[in-house]
C-alpha atoms as a PDB file:
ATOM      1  CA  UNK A   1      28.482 -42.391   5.341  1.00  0.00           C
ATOM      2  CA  UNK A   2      26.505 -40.300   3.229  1.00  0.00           C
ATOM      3  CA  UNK A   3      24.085 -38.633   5.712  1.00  0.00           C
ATOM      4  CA  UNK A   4      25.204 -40.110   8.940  1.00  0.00           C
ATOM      5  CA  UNK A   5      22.949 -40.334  12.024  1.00  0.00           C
ATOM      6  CA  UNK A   6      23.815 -40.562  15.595  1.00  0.00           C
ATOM      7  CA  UNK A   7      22.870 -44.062  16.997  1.00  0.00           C
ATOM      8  CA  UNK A   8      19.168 -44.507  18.836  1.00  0.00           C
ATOM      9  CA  UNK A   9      20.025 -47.009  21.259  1.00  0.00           C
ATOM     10  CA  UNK A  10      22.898 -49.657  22.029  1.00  0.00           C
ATOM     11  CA  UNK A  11      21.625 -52.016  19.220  1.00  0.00           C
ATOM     12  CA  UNK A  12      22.156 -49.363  16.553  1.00  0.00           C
ATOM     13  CA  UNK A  13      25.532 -48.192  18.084  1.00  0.00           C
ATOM     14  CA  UNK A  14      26.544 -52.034  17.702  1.00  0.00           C
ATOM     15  CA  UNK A  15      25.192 -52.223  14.300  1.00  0.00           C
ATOM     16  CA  UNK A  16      26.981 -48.798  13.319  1.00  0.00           C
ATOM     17  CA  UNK A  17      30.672 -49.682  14.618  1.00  0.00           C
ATOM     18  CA  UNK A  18      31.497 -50.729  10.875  1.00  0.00           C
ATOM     19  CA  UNK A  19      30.825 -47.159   9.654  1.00  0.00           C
ATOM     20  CA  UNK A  20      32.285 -45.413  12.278  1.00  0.00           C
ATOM     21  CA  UNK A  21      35.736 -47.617  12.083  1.00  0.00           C
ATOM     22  CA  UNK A  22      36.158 -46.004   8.738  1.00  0.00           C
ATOM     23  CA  UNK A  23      35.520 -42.799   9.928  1.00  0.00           C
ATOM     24  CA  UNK A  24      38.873 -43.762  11.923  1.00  0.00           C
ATOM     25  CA  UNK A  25      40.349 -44.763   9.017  1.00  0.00           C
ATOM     26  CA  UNK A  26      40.511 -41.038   7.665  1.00  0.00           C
ATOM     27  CA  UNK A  27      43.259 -38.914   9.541  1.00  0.00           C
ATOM     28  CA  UNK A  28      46.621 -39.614   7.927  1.00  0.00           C
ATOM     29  CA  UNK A  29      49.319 -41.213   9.743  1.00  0.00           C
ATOM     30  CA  UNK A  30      52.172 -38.828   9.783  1.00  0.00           C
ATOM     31  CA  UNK A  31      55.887 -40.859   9.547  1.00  0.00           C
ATOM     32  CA  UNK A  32      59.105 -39.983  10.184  1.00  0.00           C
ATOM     33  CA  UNK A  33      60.661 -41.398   7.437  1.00  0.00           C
ATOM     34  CA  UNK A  34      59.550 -43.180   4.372  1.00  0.00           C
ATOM     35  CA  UNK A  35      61.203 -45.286   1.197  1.00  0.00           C
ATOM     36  CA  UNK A  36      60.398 -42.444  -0.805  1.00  0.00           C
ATOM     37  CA  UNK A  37      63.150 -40.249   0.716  1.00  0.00           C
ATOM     38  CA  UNK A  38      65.954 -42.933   0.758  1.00  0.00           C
ATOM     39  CA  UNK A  39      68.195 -41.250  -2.231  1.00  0.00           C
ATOM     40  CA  UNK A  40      67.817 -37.803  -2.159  1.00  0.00           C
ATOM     41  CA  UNK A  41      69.163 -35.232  -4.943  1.00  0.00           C
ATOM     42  CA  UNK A  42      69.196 -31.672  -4.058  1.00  0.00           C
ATOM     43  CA  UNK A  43      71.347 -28.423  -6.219  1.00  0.00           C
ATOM     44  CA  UNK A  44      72.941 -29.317  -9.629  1.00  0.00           C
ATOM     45  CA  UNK A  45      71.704 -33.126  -8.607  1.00  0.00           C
ATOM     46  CA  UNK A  46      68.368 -32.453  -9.851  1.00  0.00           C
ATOM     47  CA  UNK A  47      68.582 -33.784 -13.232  1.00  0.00           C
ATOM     48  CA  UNK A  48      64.625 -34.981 -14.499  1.00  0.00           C
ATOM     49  CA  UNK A  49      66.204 -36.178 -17.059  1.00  0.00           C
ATOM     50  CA  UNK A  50      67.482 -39.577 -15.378  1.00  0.00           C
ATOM     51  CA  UNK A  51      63.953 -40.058 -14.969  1.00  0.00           C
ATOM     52  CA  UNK A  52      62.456 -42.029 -18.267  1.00  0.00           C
ATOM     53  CA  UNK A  53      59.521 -39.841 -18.847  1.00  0.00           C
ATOM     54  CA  UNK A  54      57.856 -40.520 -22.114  1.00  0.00           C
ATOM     55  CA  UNK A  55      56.598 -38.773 -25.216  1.00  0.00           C
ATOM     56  CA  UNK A  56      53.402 -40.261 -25.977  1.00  0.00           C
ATOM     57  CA  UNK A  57      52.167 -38.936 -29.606  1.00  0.00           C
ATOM     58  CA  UNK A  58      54.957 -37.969 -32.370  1.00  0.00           C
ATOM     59  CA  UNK A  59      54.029 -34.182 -32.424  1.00  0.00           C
ATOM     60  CA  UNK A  60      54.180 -33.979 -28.830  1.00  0.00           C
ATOM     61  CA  UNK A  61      55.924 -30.949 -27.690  1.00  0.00           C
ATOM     62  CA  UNK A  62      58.412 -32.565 -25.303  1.00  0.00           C
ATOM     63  CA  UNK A  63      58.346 -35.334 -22.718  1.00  0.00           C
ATOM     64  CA  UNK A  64      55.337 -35.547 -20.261  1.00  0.00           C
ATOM     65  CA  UNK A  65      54.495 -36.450 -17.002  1.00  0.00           C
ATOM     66  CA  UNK A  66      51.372 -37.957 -17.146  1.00  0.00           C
ATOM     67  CA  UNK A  67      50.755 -39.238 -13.712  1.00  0.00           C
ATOM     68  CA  UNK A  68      52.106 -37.162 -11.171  1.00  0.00           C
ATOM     69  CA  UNK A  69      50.381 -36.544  -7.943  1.00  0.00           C
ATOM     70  CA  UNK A  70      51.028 -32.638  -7.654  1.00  0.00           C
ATOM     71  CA  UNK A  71      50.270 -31.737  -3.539  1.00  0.00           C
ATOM     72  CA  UNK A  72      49.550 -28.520  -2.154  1.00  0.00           C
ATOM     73  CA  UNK A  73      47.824 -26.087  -0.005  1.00  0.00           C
ATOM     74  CA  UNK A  74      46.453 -22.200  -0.036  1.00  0.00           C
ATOM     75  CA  UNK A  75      47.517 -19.951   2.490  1.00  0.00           C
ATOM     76  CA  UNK A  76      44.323 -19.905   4.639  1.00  0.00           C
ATOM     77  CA  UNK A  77      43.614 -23.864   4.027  1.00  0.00           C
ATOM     78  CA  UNK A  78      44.542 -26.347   6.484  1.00  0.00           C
ATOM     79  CA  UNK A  79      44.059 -29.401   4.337  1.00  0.00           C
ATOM     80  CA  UNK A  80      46.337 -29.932   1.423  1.00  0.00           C
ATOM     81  CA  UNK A  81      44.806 -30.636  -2.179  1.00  0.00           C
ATOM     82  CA  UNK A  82      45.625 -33.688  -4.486  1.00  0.00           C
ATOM     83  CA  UNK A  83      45.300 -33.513  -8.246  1.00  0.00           C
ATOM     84  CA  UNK A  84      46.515 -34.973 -11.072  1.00  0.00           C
ATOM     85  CA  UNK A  85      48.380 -32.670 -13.497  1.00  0.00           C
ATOM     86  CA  UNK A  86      50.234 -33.126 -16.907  1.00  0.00           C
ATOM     87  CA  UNK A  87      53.622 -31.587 -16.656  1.00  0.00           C
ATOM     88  CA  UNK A  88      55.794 -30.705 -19.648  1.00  0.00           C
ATOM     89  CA  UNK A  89      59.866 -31.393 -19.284  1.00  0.00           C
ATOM     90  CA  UNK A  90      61.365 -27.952 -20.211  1.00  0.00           C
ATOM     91  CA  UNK A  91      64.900 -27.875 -18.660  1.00  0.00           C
ATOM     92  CA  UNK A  92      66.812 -30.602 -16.432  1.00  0.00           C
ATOM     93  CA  UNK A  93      64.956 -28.867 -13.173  1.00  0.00           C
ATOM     94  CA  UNK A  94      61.775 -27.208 -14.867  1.00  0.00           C
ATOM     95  CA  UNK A  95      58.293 -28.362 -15.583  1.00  0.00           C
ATOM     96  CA  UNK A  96      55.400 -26.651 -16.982  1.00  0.00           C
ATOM     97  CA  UNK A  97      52.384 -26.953 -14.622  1.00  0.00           C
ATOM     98  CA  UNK A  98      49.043 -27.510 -16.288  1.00  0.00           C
ATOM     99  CA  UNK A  99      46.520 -27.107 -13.985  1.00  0.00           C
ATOM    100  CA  UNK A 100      43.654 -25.316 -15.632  1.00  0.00           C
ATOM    101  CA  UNK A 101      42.272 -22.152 -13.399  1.00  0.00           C
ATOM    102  CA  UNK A 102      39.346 -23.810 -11.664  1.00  0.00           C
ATOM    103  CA  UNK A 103      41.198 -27.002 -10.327  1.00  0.00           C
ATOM    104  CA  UNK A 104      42.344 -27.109  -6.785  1.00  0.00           C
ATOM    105  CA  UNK A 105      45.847 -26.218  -7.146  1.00  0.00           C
ATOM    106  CA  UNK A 106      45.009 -23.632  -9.066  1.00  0.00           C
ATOM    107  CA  UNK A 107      42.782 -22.172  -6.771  1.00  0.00           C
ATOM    108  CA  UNK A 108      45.917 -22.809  -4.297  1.00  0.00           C
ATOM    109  CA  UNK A 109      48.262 -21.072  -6.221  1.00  0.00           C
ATOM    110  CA  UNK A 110      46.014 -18.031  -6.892  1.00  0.00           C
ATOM    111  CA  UNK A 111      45.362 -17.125  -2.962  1.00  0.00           C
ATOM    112  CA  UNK A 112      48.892 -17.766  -2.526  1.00  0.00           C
ATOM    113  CA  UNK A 113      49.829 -14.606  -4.736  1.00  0.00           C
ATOM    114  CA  UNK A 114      47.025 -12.875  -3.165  1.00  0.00           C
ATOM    115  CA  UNK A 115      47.874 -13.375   0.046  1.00  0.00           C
ATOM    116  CA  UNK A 116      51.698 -13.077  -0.568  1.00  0.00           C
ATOM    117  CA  UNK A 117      52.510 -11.569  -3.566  1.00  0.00           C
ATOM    118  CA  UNK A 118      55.603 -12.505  -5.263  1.00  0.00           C
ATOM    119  CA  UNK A 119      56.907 -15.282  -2.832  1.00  0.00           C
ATOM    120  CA  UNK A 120      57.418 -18.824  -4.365  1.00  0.00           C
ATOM    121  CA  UNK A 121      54.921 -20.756  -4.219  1.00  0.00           C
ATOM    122  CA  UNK A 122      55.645 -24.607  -2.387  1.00  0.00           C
ATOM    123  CA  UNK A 123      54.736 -27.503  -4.460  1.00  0.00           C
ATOM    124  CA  UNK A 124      55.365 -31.452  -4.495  1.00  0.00           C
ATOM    125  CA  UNK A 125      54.623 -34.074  -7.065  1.00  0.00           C
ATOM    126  CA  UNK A 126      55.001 -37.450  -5.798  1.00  0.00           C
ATOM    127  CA  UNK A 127      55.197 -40.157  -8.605  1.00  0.00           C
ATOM    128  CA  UNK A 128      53.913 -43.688  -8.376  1.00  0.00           C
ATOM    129  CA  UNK A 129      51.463 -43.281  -5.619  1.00  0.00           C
ATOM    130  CA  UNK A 130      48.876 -46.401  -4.020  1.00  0.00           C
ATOM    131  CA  UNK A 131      45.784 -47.030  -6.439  1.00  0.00           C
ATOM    132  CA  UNK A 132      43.599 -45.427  -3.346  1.00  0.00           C
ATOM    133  CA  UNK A 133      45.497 -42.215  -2.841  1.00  0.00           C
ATOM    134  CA  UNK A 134      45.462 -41.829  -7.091  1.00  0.00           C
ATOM    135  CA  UNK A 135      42.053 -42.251  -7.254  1.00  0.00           C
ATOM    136  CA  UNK A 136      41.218 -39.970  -4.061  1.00  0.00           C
ATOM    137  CA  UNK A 137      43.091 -37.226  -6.113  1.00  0.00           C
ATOM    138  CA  UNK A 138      40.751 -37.364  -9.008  1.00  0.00           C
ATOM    139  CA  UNK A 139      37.444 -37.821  -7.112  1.00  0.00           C
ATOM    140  CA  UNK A 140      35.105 -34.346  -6.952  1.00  0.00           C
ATOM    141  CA  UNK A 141      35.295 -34.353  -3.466  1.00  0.00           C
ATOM    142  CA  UNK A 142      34.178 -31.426  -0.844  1.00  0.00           C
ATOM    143  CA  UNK A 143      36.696 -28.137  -0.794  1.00  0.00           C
ATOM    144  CA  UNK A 144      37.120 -28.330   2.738  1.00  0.00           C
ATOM    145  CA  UNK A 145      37.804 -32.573   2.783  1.00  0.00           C
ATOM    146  CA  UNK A 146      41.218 -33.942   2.005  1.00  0.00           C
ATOM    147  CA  UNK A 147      41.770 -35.945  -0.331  1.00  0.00           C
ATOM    148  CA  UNK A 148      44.305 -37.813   1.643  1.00  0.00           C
ATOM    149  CA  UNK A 149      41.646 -38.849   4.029  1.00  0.00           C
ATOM    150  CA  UNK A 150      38.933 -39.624   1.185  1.00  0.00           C
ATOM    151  CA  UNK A 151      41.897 -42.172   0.400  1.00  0.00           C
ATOM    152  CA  UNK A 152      41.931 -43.354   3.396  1.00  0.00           C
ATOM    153  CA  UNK A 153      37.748 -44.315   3.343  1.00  0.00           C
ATOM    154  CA  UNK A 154      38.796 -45.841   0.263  1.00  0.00           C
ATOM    155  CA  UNK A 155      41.129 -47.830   1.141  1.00  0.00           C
ATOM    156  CA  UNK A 156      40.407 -49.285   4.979  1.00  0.00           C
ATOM    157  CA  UNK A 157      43.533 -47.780   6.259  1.00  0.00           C
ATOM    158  CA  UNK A 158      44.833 -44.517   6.805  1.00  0.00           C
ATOM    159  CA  UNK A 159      46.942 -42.614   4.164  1.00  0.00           C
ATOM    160  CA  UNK A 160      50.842 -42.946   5.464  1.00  0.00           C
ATOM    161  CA  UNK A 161      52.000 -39.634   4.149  1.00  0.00           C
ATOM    162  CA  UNK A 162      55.799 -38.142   5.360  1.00  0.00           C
ATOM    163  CA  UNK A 163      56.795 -34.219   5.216  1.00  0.00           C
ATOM    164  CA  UNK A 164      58.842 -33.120   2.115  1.00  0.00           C
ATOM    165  CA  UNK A 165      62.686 -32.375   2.506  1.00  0.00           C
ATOM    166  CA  UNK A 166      62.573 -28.514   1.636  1.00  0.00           C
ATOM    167  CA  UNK A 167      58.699 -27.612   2.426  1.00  0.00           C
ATOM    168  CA  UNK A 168      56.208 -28.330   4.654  1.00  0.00           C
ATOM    169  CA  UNK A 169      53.842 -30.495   2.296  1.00  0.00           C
ATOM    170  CA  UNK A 170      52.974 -34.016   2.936  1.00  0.00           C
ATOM    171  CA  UNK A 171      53.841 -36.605   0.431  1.00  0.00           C
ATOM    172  CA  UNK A 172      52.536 -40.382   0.270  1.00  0.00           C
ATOM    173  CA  UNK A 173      55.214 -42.417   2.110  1.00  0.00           C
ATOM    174  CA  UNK A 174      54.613 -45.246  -0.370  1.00  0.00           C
ATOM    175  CA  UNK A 175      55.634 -43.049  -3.765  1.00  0.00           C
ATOM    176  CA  UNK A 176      58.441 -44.065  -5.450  1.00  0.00           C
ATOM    177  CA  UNK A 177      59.678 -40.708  -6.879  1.00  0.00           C
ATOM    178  CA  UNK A 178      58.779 -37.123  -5.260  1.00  0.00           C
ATOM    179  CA  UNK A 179      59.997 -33.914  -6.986  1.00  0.00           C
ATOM    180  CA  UNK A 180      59.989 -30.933  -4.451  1.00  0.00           C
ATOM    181  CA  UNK A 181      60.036 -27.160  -5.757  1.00  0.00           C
ATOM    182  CA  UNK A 182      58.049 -24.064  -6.029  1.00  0.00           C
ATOM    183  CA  UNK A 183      56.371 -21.834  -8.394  1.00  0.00           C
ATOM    184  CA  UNK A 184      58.148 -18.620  -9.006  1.00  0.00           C
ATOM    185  CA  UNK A 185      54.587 -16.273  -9.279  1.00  0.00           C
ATOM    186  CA  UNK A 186      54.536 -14.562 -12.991  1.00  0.00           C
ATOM    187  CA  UNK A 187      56.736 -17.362 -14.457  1.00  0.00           C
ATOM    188  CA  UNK A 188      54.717 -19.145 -17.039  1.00  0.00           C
ATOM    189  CA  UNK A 189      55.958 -20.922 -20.486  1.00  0.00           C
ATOM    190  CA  UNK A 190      54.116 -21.843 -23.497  1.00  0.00           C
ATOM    191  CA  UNK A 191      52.703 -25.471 -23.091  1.00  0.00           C
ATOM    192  CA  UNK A 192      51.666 -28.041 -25.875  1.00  0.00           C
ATOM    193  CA  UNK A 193      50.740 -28.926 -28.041  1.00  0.00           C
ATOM    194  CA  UNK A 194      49.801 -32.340 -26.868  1.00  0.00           C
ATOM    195  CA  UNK A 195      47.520 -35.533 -27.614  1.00  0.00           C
ATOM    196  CA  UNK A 196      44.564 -35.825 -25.397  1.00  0.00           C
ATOM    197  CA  UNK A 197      41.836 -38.471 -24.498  1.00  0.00           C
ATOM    198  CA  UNK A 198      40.000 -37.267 -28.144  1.00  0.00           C
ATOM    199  CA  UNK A 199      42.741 -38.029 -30.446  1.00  0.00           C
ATOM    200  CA  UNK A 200      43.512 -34.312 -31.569  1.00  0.00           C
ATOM    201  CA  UNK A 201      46.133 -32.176 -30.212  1.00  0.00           C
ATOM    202  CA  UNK A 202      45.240 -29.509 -27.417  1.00  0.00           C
ATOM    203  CA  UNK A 203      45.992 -25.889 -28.477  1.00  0.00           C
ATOM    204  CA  UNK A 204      49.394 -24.419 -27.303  1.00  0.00           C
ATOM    205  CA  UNK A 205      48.473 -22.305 -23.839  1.00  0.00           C
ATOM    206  CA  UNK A 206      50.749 -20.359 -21.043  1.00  0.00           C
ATOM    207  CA  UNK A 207      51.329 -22.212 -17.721  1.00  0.00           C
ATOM    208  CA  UNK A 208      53.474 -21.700 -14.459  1.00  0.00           C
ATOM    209  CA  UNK A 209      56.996 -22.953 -14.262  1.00  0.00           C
ATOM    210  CA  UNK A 210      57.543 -25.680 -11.732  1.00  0.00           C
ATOM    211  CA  UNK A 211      60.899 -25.530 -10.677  1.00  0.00           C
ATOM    212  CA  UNK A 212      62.418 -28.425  -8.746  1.00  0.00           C
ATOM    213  CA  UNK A 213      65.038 -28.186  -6.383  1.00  0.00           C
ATOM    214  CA  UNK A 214      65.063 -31.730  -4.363  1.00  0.00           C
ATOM    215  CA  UNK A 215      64.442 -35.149  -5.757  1.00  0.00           C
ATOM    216  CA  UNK A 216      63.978 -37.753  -3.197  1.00  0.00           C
ATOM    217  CA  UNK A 217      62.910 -42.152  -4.230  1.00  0.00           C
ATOM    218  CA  UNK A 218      63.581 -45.203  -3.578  1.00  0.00           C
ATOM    219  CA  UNK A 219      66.129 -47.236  -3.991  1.00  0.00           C
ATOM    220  CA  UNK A 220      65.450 -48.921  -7.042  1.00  0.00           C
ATOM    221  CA  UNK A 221      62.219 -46.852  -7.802  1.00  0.00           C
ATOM    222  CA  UNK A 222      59.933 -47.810 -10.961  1.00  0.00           C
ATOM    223  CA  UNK A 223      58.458 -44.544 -12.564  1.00  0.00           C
ATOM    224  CA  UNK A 224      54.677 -44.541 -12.987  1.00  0.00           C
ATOM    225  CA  UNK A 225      53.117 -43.245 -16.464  1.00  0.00           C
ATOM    226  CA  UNK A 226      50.591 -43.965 -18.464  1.00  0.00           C
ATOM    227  CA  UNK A 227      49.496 -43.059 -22.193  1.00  0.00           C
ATOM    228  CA  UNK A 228      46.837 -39.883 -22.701  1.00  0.00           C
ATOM    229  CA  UNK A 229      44.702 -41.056 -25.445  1.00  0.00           C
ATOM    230  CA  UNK A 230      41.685 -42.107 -26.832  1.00  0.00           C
ATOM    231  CA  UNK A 231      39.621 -44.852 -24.630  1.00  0.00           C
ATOM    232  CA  UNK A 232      40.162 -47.221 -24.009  1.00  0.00           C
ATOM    233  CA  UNK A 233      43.365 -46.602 -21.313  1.00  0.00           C
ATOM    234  CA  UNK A 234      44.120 -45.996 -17.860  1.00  0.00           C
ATOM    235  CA  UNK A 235      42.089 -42.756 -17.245  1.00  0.00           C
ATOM    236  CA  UNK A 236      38.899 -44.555 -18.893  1.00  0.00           C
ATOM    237  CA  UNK A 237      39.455 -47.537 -16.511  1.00  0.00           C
ATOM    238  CA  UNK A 238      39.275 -44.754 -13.496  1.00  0.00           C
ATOM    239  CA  UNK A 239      36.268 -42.844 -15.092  1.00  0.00           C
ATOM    240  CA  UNK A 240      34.466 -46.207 -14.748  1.00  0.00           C
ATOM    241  CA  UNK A 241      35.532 -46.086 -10.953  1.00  0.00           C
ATOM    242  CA  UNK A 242      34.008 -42.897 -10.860  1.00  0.00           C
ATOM    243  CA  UNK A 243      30.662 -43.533 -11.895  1.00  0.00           C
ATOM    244  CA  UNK A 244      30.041 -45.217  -8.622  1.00  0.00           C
ATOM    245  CA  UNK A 245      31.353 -42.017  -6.684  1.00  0.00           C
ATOM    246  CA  UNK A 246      29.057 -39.333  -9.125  1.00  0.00           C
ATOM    247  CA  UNK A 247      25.913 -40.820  -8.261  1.00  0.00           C
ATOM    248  CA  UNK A 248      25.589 -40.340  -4.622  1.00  0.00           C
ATOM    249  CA  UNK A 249      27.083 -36.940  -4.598  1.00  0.00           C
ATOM    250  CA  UNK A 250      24.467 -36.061  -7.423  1.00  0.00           C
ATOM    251  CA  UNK A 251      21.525 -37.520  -5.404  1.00  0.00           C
ATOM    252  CA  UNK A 252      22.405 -35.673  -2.409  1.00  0.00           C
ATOM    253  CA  UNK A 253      21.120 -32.345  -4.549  1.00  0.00           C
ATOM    254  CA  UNK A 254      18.856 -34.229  -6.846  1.00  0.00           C
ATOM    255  CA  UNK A 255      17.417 -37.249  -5.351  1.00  0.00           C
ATOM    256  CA  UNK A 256      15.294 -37.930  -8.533  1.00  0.00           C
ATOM    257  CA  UNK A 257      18.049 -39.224 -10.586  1.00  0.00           C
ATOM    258  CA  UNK A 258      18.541 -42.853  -9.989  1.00  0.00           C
ATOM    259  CA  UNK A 259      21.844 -43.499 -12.441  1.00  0.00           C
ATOM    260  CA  UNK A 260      24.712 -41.495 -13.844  1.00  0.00           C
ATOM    261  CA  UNK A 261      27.222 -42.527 -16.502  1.00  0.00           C
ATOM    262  CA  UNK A 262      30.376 -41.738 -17.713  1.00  0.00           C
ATOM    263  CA  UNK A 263      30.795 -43.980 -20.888  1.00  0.00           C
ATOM    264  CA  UNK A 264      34.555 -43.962 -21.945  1.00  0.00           C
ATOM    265  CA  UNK A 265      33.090 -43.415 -24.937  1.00  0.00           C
ATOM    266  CA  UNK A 266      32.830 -40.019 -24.444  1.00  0.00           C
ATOM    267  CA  UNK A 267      36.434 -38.961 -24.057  1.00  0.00           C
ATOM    268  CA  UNK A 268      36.218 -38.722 -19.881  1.00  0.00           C
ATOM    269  CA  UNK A 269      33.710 -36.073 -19.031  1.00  0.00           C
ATOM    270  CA  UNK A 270      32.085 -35.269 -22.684  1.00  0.00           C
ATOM    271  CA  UNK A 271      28.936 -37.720 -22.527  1.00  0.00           C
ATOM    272  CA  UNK A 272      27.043 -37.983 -19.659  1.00  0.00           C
ATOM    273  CA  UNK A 273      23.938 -39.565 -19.465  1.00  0.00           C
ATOM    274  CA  UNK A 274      21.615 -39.559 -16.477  1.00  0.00           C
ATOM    275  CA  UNK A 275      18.061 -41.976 -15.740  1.00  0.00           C
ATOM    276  CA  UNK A 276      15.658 -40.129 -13.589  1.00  0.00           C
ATOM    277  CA  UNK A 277      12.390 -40.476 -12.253  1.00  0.00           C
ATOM    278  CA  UNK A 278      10.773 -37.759 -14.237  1.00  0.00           C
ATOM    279  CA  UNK A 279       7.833 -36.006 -12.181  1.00  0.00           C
ATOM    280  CA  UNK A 280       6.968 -32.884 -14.116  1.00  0.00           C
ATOM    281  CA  UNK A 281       7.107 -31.027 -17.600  1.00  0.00           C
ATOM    282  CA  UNK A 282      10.774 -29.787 -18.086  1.00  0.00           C
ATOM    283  CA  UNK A 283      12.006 -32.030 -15.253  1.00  0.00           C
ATOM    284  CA  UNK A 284      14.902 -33.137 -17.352  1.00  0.00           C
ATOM    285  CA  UNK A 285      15.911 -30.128 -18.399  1.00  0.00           C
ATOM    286  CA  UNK A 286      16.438 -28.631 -15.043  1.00  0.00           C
ATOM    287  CA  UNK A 287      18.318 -31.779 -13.984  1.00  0.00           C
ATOM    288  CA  UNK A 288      20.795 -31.144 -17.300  1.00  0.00           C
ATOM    289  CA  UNK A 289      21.711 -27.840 -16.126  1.00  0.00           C
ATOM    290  CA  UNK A 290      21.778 -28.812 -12.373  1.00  0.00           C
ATOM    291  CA  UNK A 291      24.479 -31.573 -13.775  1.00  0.00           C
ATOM    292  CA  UNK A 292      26.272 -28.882 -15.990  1.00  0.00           C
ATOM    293  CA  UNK A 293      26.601 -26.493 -12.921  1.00  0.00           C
ATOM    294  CA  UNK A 294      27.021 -29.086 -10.048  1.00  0.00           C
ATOM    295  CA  UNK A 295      30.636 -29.739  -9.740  1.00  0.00           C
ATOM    296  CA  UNK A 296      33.205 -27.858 -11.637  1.00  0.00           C
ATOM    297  CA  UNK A 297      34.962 -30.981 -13.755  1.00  0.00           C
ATOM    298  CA  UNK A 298      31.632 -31.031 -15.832  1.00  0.00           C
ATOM    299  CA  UNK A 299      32.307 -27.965 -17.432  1.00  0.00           C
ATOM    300  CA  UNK A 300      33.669 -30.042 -20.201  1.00  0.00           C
ATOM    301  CA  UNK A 301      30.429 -31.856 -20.774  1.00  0.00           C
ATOM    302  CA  UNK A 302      29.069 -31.058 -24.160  1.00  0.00           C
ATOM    303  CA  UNK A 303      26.417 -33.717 -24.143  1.00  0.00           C
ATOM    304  CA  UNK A 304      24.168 -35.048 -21.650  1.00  0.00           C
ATOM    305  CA  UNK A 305      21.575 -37.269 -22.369  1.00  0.00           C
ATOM    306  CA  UNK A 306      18.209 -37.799 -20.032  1.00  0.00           C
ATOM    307  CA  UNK A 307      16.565 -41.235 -19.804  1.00  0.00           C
ATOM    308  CA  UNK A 308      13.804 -42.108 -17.709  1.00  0.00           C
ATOM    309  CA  UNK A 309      14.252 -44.826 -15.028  1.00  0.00           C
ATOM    310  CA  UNK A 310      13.676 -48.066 -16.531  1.00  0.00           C
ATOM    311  CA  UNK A 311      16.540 -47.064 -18.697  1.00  0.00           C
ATOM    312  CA  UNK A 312      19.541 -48.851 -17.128  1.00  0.00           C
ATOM    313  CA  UNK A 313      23.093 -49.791 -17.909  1.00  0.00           C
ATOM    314  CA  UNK A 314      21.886 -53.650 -17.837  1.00  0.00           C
ATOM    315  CA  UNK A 315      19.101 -52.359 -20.401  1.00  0.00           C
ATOM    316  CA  UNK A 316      21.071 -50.305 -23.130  1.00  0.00           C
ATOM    317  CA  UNK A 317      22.150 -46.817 -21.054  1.00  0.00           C
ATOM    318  CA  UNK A 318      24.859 -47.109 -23.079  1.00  0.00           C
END
């Protein structure tokens, strides 16, 4: 799946029919309608504050989503982008978006006002997502390559996803909670402070203003969260995951590194160490900064460690 290669003969087509079945498994499969949308709140309805969403450390600023699925797409992109965004509670319709400037909604949100300056921008947070789709959203994959149909390699199947009430955005059919809305361009509140995976409190920082105007769930819908904090919690558990997904991207530019670690140790991206065959003087240095510069969530790195390659996990990596 990596570096793919067109069959030689019938034998290899045979033996390749595994990999290309979930290349099949990729496209999302559009619904009609999905639990997700069966109660639907829309006007002076939209009250977030039915939904139970938690303050996690005392000084905390104000209630905060902690695992919403935020979904959308820039003005000259086709695919929509996944990512997974803390959201303050500031009013009983109004979020604070933090998505810092170099993550993909971000990026989203910044072409839109470029390319249509001072229209509302269309977002959708669905809540409660599959374990595939989540961890699809958080994986450092290619600009131009969904993360709804990375899910969908993950997972076997493809990604069931069903078009929002009031925008055009695709939401996972299986969430239990969406919140629909825009982003008024200029509108940004102070956000924080907060606890975060270190144990201190993040500074105090302007974001946009999310402001929802449908809520559609389930039925009886459960509301997702989970606790930002020092390791070891949920996040850890899925930088773990991610391990497995770093090394083959990191190969693919520098095919002398044989491992790559994220302990949870290090707070999710702070520590990373790296084993590598080591073939010339300053070799590992150029490797560090090739990590450092590779993929833009390792900007918060502040270590990396180099071992050579009979340094393993099994062996004391970390």
């Amino acid at each position: 799946m990596k570096e793919p290669e067109p069959p030689k003969g019938f034998r290899d087509l045979f033996d390749k029919l595994p990999q290309f079945k979930q290349v099949l498994n990729m496209p999302t499969k559009r619904l009609r309608g999905a639990p997700c949308q069966q109660k639907i709140y829309s006007g002076d309805d939209v009250d977030l504050n039915r939904i139970p969403i938690m303050t996690c450390w005392p000084e905390d600023a104000a209630p905060l989503i902690t695992w919403g699925l935020t979904v959308t797409r820039g003005p000259h992109k086709e695919r929509q982008n996944l990512g997974i965004y803390r959201q303050q509670l500031i009013g009983k319709n109004k979020l604070i978006m933090r998505w810092l400037s170099h993550r993909g909604g971000a990026l989203d949100y910044q072409e839109w006002c470029a390319a249509h300056p001072g229209e509302r921008f269309p977002v959708s947070v669905a809540l409660g997502a599959d374990p595939a789709t989540i961890l699809g959203a958080v994986t450092p994959v290619p600009d131009t390559l969904s993360e709804y149909a990375f899910a969908g390699l993950l997972r076997g199947t493809k990604t069931e996803v069903v078009k929002c009430i009031s925008n055009d955005l695709e939401v996972p059919a299986s969430a239990e909670i969406v919140l629909e809305g825009y982003i008024e361009p200029g509108e940004l509140a102070p956000e924080g402070p907060y606890g975060d995976h270190t144990g201190y409190y993040n500074e105090v920082d302007n974001f946009p203003v999310f402001t929802v105007t449908h809520i559609t769930q389930r039925e009886d819908a459960i509301y997702h969260s989970t606790y930002t904090g020092r390791p070891p919690d949920e996040p850890a558990v899925l930088g773990v995951a991610l391990n497995e997904v770093f090394v083959p991207i990191l190969q693919k530019q520098f095919p002398e590194i044989v491992d790559f670690y994220l302990p949870p140790e290090g707070c999710s991206y702070r520590l990373a160490v790296v084993t590598m065959k080591k073939q010339y003087a300053g070799h590992a240095k150029r490797v560090m900064m090739g990590v450092w510069s590779f993929l833009r969530q390792f900007m918060y790195t502040k270590f990396v460690i180099v071992c050579d390659d009979d340094v393993t996990r099994a062996t004391g990596m970390m």
